[in-house]
PDBML (XML) file of the C-alpha atoms, coordinates in Angstrom:
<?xml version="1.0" encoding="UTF-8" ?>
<PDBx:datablock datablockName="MODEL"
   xmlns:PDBx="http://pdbml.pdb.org/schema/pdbx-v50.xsd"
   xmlns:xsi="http://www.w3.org/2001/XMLSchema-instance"
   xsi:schemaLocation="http://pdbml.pdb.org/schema/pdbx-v50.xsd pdbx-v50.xsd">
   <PDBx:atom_siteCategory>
      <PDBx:atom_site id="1">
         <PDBx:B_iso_or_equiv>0.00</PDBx:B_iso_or_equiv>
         <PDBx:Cartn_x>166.945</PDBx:Cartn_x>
         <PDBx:Cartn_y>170.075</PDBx:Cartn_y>
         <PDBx:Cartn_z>165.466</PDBx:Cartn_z>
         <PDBx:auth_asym_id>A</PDBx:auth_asym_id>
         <PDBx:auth_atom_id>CA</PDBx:auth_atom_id>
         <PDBx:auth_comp_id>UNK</PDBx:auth_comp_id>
         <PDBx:auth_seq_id>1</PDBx:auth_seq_id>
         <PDBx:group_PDB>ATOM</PDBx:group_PDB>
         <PDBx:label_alt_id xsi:nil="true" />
         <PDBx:label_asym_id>A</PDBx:label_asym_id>
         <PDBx:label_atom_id>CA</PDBx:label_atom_id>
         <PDBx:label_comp_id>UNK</PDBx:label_comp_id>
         <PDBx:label_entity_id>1</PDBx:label_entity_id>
         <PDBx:label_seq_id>1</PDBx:label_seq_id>
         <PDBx:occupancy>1.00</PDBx:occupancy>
         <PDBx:pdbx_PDB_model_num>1</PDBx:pdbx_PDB_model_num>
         <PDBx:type_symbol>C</PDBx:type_symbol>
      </PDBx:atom_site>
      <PDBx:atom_site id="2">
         <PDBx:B_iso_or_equiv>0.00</PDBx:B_iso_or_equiv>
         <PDBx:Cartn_x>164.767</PDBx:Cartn_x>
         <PDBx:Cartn_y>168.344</PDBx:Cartn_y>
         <PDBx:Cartn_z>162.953</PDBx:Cartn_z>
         <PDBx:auth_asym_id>A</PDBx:auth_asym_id>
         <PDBx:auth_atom_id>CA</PDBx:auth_atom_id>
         <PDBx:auth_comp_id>UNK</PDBx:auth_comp_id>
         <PDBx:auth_seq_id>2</PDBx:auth_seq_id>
         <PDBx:group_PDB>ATOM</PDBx:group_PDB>
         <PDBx:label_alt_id xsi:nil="true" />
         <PDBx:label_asym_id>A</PDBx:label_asym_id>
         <PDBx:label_atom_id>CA</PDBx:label_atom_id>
         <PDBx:label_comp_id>UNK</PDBx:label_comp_id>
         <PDBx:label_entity_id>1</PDBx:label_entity_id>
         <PDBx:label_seq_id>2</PDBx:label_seq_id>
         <PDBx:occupancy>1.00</PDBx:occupancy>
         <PDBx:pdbx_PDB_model_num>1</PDBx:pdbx_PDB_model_num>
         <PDBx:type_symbol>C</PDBx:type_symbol>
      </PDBx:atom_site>
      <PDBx:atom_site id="3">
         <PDBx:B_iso_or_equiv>0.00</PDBx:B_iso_or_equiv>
         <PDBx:Cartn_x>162.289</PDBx:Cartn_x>
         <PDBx:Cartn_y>167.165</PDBx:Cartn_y>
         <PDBx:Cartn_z>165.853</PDBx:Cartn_z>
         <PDBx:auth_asym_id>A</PDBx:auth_asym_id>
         <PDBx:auth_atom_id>CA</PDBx:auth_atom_id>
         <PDBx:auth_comp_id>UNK</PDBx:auth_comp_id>
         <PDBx:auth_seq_id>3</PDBx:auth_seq_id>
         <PDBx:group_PDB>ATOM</PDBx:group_PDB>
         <PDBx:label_alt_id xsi:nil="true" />
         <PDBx:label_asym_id>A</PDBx:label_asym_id>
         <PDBx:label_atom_id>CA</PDBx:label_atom_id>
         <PDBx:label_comp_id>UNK</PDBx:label_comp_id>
         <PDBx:label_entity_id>1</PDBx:label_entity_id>
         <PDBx:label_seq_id>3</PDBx:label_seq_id>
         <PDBx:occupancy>1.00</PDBx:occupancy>
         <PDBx:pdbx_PDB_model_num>1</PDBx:pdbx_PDB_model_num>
         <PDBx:type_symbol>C</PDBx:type_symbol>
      </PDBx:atom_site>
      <PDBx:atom_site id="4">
         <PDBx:B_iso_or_equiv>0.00</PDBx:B_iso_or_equiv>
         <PDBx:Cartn_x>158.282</PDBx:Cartn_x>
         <PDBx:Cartn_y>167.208</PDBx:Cartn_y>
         <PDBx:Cartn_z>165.790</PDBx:Cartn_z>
         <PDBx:auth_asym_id>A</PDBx:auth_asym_id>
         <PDBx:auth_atom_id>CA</PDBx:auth_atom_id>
         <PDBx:auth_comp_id>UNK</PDBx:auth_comp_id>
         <PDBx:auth_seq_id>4</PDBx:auth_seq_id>
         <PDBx:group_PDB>ATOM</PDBx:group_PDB>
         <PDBx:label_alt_id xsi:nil="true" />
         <PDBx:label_asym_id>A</PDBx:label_asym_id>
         <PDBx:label_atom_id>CA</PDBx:label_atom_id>
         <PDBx:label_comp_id>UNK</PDBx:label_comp_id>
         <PDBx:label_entity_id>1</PDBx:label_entity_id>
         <PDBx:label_seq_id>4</PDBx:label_seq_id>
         <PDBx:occupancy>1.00</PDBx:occupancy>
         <PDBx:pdbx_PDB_model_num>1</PDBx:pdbx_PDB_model_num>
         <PDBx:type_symbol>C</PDBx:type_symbol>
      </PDBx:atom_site>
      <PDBx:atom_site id="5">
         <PDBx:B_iso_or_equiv>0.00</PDBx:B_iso_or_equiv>
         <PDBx:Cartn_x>157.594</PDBx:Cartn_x>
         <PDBx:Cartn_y>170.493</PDBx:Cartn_y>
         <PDBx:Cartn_z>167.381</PDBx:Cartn_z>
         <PDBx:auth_asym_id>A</PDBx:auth_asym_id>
         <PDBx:auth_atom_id>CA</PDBx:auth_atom_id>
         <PDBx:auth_comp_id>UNK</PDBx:auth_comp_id>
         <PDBx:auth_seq_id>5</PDBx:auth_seq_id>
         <PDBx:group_PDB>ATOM</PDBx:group_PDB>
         <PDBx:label_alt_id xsi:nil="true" />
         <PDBx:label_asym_id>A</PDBx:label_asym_id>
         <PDBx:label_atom_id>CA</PDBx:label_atom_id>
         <PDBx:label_comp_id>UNK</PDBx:label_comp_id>
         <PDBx:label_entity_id>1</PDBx:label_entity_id>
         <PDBx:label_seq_id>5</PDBx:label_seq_id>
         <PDBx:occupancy>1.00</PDBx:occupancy>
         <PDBx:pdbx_PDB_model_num>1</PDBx:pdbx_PDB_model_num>
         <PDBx:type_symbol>C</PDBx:type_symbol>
      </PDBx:atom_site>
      <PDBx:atom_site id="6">
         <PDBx:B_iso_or_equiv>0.00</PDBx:B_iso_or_equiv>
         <PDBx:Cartn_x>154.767</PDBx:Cartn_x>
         <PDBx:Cartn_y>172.554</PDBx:Cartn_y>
         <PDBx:Cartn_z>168.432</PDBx:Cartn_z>
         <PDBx:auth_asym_id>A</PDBx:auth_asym_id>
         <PDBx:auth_atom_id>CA</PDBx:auth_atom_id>
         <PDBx:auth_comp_id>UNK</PDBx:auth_comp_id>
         <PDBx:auth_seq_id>6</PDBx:auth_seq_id>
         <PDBx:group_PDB>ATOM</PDBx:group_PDB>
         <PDBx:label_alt_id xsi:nil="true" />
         <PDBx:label_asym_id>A</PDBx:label_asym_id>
         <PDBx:label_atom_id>CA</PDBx:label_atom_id>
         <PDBx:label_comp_id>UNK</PDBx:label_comp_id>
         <PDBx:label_entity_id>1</PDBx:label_entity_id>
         <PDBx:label_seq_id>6</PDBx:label_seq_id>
         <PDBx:occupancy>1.00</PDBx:occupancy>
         <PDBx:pdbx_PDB_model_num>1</PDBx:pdbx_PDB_model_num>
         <PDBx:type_symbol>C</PDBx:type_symbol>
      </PDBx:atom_site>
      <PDBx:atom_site id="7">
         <PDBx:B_iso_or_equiv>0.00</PDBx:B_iso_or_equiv>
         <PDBx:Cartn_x>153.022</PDBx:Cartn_x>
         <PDBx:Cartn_y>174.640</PDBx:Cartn_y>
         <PDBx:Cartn_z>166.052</PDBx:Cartn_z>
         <PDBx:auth_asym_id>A</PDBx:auth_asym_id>
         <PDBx:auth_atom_id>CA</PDBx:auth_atom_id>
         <PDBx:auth_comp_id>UNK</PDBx:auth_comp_id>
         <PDBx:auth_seq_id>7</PDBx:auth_seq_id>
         <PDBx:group_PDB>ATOM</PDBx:group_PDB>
         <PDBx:label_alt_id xsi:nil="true" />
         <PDBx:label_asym_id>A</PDBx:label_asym_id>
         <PDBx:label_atom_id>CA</PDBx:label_atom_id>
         <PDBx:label_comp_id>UNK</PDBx:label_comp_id>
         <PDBx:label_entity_id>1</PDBx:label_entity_id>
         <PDBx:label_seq_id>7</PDBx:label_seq_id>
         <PDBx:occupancy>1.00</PDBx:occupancy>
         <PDBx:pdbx_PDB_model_num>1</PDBx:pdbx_PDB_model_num>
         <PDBx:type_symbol>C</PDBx:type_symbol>
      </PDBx:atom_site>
      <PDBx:atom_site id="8">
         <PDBx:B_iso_or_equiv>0.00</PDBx:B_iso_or_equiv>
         <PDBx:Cartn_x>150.194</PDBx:Cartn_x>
         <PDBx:Cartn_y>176.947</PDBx:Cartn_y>
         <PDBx:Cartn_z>167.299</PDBx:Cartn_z>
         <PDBx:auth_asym_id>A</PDBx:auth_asym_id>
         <PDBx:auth_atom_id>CA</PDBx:auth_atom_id>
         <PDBx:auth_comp_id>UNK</PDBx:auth_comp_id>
         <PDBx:auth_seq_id>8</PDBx:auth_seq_id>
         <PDBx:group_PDB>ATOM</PDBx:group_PDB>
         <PDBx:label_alt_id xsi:nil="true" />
         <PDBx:label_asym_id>A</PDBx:label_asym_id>
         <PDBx:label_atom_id>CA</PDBx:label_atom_id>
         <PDBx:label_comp_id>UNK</PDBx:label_comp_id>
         <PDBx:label_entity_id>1</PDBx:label_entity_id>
         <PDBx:label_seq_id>8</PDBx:label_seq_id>
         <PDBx:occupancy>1.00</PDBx:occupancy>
         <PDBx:pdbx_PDB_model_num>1</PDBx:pdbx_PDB_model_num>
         <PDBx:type_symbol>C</PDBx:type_symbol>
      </PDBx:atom_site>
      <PDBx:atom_site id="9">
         <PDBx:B_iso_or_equiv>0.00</PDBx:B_iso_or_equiv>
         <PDBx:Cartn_x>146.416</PDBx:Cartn_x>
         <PDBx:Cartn_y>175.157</PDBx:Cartn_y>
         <PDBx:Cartn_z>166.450</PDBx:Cartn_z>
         <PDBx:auth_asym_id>A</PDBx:auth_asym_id>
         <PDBx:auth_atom_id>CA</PDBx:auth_atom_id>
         <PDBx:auth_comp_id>UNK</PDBx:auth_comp_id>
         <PDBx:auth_seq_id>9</PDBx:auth_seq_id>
         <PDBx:group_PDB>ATOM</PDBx:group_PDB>
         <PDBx:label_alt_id xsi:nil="true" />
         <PDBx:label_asym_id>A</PDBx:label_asym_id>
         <PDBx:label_atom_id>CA</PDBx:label_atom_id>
         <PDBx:label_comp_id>UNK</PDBx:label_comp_id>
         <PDBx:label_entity_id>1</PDBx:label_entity_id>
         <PDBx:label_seq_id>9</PDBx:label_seq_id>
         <PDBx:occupancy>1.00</PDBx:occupancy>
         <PDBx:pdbx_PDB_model_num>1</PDBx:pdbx_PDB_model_num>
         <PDBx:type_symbol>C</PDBx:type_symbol>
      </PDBx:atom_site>
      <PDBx:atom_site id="10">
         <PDBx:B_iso_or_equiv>0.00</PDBx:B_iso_or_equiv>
         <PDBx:Cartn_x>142.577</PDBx:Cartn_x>
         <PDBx:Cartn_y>176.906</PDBx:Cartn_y>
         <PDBx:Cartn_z>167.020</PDBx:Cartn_z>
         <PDBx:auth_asym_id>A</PDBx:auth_asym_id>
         <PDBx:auth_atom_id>CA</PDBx:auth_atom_id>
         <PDBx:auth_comp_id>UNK</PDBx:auth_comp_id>
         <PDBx:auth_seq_id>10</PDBx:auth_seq_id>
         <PDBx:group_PDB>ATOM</PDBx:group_PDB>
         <PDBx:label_alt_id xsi:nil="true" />
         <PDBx:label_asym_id>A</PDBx:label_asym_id>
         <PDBx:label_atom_id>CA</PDBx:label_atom_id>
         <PDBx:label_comp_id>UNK</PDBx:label_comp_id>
         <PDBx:label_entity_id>1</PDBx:label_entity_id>
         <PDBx:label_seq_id>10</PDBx:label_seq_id>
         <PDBx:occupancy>1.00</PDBx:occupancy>
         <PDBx:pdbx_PDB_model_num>1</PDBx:pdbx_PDB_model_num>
         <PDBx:type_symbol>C</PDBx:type_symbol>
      </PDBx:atom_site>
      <PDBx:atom_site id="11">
         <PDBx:B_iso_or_equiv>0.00</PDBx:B_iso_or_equiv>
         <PDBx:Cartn_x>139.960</PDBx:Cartn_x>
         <PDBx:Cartn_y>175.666</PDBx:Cartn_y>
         <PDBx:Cartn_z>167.782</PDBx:Cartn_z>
         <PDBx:auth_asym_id>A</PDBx:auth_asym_id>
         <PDBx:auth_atom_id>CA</PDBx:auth_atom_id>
         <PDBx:auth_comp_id>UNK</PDBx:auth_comp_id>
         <PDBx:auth_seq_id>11</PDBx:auth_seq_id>
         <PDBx:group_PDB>ATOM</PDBx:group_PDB>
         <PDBx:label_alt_id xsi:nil="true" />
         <PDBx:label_asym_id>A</PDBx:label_asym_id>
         <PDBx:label_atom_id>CA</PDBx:label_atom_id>
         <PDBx:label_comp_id>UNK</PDBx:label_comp_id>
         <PDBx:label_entity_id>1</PDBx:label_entity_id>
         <PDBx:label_seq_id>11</PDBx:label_seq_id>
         <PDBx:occupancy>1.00</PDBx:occupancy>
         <PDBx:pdbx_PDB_model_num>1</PDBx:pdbx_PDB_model_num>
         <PDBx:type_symbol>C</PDBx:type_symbol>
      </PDBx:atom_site>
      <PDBx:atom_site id="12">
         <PDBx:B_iso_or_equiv>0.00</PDBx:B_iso_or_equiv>
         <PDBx:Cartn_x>141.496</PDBx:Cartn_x>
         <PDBx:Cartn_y>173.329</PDBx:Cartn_y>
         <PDBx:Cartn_z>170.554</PDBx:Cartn_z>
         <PDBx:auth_asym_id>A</PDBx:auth_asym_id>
         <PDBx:auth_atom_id>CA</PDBx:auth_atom_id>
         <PDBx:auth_comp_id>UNK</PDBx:auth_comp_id>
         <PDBx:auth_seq_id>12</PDBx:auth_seq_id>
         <PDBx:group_PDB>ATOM</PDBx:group_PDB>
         <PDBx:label_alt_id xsi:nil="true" />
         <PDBx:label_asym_id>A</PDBx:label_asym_id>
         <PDBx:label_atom_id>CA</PDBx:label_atom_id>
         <PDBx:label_comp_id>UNK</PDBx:label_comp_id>
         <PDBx:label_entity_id>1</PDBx:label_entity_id>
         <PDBx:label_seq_id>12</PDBx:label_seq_id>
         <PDBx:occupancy>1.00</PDBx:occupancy>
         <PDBx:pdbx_PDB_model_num>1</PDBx:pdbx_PDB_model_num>
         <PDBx:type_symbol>C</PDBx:type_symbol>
      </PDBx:atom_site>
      <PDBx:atom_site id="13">
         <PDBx:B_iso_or_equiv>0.00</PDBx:B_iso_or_equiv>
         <PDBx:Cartn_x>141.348</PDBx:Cartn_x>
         <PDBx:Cartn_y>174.933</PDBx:Cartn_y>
         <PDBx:Cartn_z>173.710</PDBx:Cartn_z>
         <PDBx:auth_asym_id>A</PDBx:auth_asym_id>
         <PDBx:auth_atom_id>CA</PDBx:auth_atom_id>
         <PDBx:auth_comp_id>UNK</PDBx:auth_comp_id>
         <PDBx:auth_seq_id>13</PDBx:auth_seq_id>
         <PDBx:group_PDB>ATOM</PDBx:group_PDB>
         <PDBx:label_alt_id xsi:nil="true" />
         <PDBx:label_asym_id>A</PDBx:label_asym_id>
         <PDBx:label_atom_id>CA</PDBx:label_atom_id>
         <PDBx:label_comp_id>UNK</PDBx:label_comp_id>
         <PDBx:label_entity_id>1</PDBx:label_entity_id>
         <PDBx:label_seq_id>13</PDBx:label_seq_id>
         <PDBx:occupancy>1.00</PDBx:occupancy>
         <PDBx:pdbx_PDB_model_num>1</PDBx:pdbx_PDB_model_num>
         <PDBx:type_symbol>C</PDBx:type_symbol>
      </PDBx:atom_site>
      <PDBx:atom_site id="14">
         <PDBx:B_iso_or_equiv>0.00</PDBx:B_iso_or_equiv>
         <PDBx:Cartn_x>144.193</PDBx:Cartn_x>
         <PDBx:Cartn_y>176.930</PDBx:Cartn_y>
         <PDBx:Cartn_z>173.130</PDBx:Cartn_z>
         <PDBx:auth_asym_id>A</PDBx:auth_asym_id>
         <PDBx:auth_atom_id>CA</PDBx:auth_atom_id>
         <PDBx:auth_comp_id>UNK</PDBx:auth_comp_id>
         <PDBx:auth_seq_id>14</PDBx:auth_seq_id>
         <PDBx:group_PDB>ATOM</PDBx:group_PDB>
         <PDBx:label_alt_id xsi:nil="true" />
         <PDBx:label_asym_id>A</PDBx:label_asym_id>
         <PDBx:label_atom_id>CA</PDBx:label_atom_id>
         <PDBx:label_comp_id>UNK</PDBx:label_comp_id>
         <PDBx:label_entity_id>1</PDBx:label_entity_id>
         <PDBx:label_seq_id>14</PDBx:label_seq_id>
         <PDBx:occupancy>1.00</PDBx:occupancy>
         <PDBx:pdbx_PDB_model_num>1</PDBx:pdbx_PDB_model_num>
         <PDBx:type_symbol>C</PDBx:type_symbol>
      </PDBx:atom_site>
      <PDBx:atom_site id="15">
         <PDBx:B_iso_or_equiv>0.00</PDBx:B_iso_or_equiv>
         <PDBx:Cartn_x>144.688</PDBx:Cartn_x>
         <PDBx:Cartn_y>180.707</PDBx:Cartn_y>
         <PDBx:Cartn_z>173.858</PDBx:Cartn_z>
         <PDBx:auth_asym_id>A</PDBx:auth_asym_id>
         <PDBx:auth_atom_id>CA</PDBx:auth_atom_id>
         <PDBx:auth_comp_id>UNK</PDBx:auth_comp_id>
         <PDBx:auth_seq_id>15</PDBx:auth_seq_id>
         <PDBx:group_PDB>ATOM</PDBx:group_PDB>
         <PDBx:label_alt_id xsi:nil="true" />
         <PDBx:label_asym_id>A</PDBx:label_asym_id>
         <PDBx:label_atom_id>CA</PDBx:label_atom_id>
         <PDBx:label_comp_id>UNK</PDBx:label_comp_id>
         <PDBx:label_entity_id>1</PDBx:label_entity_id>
         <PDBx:label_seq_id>15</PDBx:label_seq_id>
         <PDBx:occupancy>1.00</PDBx:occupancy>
         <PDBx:pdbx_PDB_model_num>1</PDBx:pdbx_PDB_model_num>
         <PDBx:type_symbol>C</PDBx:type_symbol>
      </PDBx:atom_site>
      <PDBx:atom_site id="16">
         <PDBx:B_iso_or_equiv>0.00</PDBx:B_iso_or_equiv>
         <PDBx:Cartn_x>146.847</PDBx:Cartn_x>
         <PDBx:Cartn_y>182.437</PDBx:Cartn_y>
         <PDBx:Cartn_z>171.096</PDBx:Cartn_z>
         <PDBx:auth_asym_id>A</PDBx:auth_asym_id>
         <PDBx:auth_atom_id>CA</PDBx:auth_atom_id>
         <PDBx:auth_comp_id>UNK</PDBx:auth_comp_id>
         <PDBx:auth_seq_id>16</PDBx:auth_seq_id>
         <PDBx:group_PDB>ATOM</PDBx:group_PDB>
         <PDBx:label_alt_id xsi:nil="true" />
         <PDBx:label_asym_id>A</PDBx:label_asym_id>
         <PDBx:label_atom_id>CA</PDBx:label_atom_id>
         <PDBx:label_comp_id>UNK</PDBx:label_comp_id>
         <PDBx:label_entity_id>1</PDBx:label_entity_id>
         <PDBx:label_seq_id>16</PDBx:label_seq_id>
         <PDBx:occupancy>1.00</PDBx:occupancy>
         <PDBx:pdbx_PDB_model_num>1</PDBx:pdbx_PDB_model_num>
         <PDBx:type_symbol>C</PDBx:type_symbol>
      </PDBx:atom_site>
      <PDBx:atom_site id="17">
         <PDBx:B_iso_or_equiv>0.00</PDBx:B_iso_or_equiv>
         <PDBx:Cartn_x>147.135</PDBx:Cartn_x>
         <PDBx:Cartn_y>186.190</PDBx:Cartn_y>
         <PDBx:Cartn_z>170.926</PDBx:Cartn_z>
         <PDBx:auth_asym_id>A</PDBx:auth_asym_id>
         <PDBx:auth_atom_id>CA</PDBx:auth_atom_id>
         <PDBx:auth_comp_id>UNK</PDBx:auth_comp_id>
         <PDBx:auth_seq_id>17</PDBx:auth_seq_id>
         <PDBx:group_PDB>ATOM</PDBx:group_PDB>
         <PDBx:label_alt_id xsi:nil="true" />
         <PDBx:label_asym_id>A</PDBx:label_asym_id>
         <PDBx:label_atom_id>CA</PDBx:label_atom_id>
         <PDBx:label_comp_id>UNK</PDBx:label_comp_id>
         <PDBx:label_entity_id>1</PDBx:label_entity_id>
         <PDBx:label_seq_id>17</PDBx:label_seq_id>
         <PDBx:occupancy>1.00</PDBx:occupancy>
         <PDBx:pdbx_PDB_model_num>1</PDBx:pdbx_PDB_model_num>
         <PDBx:type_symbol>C</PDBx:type_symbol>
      </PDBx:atom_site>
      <PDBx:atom_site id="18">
         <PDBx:B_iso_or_equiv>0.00</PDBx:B_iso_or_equiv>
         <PDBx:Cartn_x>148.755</PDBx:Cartn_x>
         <PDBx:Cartn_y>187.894</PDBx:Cartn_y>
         <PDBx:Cartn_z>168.047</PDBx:Cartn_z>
         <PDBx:auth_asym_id>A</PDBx:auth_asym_id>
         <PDBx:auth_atom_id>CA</PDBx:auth_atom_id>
         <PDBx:auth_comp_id>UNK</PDBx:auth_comp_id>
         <PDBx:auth_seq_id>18</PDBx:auth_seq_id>
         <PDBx:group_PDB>ATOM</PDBx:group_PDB>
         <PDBx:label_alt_id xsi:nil="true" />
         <PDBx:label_asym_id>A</PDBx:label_asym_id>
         <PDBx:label_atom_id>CA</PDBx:label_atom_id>
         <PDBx:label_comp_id>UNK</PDBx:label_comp_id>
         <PDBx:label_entity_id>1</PDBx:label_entity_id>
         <PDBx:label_seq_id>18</PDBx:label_seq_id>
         <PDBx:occupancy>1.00</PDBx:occupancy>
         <PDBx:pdbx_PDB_model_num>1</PDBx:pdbx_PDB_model_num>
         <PDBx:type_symbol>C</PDBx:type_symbol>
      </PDBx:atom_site>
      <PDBx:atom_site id="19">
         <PDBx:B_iso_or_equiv>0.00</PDBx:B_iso_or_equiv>
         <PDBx:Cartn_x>149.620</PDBx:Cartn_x>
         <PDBx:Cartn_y>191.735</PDBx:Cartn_y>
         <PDBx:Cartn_z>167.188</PDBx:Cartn_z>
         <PDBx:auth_asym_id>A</PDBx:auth_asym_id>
         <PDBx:auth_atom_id>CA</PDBx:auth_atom_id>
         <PDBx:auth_comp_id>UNK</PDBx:auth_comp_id>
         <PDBx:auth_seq_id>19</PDBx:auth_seq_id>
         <PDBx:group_PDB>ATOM</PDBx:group_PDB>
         <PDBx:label_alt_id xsi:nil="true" />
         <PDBx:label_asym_id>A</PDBx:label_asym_id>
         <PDBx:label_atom_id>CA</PDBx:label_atom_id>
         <PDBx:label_comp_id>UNK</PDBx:label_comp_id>
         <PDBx:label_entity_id>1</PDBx:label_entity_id>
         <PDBx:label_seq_id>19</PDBx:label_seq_id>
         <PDBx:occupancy>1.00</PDBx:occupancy>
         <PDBx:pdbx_PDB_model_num>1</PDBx:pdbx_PDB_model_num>
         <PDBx:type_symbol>C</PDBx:type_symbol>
      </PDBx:atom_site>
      <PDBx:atom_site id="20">
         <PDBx:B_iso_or_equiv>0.00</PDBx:B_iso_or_equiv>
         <PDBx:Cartn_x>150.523</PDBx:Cartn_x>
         <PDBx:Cartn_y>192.992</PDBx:Cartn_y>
         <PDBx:Cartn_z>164.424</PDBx:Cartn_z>
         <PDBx:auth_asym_id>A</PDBx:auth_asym_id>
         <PDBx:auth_atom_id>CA</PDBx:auth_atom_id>
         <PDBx:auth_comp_id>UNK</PDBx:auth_comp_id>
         <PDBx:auth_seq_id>20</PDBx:auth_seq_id>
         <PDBx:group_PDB>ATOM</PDBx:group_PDB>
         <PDBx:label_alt_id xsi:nil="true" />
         <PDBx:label_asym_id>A</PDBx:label_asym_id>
         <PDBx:label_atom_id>CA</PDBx:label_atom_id>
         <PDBx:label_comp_id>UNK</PDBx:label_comp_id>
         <PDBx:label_entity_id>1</PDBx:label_entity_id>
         <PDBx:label_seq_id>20</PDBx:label_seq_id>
         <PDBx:occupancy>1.00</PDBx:occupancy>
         <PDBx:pdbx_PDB_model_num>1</PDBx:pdbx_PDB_model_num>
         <PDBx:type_symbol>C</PDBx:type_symbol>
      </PDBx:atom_site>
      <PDBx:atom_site id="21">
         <PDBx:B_iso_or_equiv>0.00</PDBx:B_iso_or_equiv>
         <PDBx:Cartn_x>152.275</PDBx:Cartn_x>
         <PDBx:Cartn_y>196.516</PDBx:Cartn_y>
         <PDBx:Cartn_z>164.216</PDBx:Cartn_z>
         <PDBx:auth_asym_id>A</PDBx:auth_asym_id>
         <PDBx:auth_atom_id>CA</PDBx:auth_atom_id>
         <PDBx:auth_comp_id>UNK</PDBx:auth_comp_id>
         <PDBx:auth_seq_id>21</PDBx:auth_seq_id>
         <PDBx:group_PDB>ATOM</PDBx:group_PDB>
         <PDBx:label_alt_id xsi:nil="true" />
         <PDBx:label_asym_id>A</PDBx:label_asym_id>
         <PDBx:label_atom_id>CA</PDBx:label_atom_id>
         <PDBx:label_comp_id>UNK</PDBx:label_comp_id>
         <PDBx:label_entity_id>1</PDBx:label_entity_id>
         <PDBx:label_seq_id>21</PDBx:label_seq_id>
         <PDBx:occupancy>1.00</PDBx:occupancy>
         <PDBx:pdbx_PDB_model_num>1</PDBx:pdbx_PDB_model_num>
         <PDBx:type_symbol>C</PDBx:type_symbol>
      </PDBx:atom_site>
      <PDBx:atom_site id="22">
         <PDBx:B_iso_or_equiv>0.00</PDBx:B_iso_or_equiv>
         <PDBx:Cartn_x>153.509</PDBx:Cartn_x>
         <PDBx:Cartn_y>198.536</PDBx:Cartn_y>
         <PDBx:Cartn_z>161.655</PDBx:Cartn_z>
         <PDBx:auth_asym_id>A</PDBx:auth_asym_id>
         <PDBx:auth_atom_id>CA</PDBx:auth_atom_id>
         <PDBx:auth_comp_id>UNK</PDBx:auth_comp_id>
         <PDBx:auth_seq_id>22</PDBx:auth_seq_id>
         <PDBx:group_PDB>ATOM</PDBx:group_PDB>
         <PDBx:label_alt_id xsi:nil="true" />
         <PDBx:label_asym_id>A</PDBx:label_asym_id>
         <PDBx:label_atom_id>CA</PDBx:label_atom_id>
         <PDBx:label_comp_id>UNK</PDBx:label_comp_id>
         <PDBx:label_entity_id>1</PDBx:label_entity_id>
         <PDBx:label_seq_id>22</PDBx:label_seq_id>
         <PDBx:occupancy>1.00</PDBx:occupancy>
         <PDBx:pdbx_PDB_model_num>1</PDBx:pdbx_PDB_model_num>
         <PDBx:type_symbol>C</PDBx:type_symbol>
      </PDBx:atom_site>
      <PDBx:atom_site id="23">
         <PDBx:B_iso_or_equiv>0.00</PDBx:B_iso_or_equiv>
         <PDBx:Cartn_x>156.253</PDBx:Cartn_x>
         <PDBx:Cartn_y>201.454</PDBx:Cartn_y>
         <PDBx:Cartn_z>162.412</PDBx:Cartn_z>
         <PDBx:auth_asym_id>A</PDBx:auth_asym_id>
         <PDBx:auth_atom_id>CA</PDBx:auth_atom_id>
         <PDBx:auth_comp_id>UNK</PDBx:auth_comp_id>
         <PDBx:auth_seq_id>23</PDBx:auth_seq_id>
         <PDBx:group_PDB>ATOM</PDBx:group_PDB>
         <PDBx:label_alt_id xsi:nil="true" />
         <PDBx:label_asym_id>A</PDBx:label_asym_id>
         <PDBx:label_atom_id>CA</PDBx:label_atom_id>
         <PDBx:label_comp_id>UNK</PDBx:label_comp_id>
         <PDBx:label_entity_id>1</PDBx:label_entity_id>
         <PDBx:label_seq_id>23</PDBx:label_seq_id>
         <PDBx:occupancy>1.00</PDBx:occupancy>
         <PDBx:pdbx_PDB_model_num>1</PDBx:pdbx_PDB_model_num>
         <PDBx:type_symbol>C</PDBx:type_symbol>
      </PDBx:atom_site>
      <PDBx:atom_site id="24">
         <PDBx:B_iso_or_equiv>0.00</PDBx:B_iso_or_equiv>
         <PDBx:Cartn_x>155.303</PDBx:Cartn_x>
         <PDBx:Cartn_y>203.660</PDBx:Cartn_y>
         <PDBx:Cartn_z>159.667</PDBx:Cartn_z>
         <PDBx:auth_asym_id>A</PDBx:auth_asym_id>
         <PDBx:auth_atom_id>CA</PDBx:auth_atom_id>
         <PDBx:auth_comp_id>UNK</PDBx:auth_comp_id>
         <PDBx:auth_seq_id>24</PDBx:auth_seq_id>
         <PDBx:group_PDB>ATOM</PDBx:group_PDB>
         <PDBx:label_alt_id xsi:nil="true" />
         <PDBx:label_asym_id>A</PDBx:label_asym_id>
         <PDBx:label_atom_id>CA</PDBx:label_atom_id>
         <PDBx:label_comp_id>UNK</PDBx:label_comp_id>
         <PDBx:label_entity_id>1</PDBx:label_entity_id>
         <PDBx:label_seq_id>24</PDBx:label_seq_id>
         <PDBx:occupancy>1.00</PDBx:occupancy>
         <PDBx:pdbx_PDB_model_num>1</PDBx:pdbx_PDB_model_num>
         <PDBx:type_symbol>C</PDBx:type_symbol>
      </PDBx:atom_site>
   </PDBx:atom_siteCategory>
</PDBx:datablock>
């Protein structure tokens, strides 16, 4: 929609959990 949006930061406060998994 061509807005400002949210993009993920660290080191702010914020939690942010990511997995990665690979189906063989």
């Amino acid at each position: 929609n061509g807005n400002v949006g949210c993009r993920p930061t660290v080191g702010v406060g914020v939690p942010m959990n990511v997995a990665l998994v690979v189906l063989d």
